[in-house]
Protein backbone atom coordinates (compact mmCIF):
# COMPACT_ATOMS: atom_id res chain seq x y z
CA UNK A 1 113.85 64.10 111.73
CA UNK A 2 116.52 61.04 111.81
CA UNK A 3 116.95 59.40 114.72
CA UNK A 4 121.00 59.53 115.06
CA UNK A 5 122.81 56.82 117.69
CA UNK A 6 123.78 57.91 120.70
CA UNK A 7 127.27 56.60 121.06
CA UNK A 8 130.48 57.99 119.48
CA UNK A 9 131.80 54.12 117.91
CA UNK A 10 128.54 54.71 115.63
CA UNK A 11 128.22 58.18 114.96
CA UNK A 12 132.12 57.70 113.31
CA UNK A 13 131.14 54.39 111.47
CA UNK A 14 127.95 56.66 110.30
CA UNK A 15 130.15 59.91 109.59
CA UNK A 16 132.65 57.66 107.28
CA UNK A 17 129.72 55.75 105.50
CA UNK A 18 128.22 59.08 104.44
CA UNK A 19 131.62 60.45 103.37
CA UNK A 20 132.23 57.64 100.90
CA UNK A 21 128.92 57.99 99.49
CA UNK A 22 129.08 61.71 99.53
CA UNK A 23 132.14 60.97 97.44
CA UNK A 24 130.55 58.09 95.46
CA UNK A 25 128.02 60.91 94.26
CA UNK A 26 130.01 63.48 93.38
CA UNK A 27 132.10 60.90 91.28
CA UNK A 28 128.86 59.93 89.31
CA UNK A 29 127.89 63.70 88.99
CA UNK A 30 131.49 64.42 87.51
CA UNK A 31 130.96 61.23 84.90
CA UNK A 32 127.65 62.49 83.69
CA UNK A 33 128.65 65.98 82.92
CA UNK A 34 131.14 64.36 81.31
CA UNK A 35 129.35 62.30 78.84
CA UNK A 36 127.09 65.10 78.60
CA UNK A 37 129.72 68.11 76.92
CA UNK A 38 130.39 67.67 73.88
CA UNK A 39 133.26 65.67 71.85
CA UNK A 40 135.96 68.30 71.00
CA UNK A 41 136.74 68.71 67.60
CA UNK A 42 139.18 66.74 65.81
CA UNK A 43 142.43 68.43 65.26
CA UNK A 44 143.08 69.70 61.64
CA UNK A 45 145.17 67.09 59.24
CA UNK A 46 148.96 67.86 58.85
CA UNK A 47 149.65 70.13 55.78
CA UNK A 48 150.39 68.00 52.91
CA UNK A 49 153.64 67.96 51.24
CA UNK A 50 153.57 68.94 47.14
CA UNK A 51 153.33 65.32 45.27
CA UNK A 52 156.56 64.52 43.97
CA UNK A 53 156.58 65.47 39.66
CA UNK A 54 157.36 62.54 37.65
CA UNK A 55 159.60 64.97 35.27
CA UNK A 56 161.25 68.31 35.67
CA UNK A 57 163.10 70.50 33.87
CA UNK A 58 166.12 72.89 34.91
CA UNK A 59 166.80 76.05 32.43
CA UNK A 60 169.83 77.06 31.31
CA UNK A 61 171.82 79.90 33.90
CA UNK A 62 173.95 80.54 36.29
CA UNK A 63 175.66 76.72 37.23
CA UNK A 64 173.33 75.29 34.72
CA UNK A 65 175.24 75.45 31.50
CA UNK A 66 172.24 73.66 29.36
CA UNK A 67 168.34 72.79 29.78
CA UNK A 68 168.64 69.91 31.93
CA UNK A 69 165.76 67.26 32.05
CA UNK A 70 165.52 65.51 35.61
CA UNK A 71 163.38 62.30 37.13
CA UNK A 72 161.15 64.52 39.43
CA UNK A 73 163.01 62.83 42.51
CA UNK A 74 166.71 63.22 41.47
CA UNK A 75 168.58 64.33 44.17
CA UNK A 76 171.12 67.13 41.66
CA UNK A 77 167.95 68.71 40.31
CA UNK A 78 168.41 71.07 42.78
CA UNK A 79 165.84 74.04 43.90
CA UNK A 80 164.34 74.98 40.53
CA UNK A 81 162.97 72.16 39.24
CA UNK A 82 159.76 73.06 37.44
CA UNK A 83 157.57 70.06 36.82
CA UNK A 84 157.07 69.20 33.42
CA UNK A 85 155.05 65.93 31.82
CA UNK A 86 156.08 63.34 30.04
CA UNK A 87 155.23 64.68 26.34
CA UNK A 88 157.34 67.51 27.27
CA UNK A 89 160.52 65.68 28.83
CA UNK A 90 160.64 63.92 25.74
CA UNK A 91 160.26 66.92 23.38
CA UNK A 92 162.33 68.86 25.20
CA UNK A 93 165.19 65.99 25.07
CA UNK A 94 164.26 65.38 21.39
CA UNK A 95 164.87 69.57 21.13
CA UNK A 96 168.71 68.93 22.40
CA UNK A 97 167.89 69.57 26.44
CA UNK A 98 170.76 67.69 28.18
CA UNK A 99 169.14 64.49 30.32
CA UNK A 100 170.87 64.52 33.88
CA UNK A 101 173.77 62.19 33.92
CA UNK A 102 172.75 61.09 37.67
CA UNK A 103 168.98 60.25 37.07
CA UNK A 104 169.23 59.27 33.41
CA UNK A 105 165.50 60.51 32.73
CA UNK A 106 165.80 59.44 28.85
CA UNK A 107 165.94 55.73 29.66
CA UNK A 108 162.31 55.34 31.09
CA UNK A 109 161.50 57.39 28.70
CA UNK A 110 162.82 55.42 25.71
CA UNK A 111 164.83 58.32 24.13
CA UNK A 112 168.15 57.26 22.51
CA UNK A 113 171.02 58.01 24.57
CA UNK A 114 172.48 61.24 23.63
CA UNK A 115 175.41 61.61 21.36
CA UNK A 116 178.50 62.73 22.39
């Protein structure tokens, strides 16, 4: 078979050389099964948060003494804010609905201010 030296100096300088490509191999081996598996799926998007309405509208009840009409980001709208458009806000404010006194939604909407 292979003719191996005879002296111990070379059989260890032979024994480390194949280690390091023993280890060489199995270090290519572990890189091409690798590439080879596949890519793992992408993780799902983030649920997305509920777009911010433009209006909203707060009925009359308990702590709300009036309709109220809101911005759809004012912060005293409170939990039950139902969206509403803009054709609405502005009938509903025409119909007497009190605009909130924080978010003021009848300027950008170019009602009159209501009348004391």
């Amino acid at each position: 078979m292979y003719d191996l030296p005879p002296d111990l100096d070379r059989l260890r300088t032979l024994e480390t050389w194949l280690t390091l490509t023993l280890d060489r191999v199995r270090q290519q081996i572990k890189e091409v099964e690798q590439r080879q598996q596949p890519a793992p799926a992408p993780l799902p998007a983030p649920p997305r948060r509920p777009r911010t309405p433009d209006w909203g509208i707060v009925q009359a009840g308990i702590g709300t003494p009036t309709t109220e009409i809101h911005r759809g980001d004012c912060w005293a709208a409170g939990k039950t804010l139902t969206p509403i458009s803009t054709e609405r806000a502005r009938a509903e404010l025409g119909d007497g609905a009190k605009p909130c006194d924080a978010c003021r939604p009848d300027r950008p909407l170019g009602m009159p201010p209501p009348q004391p």
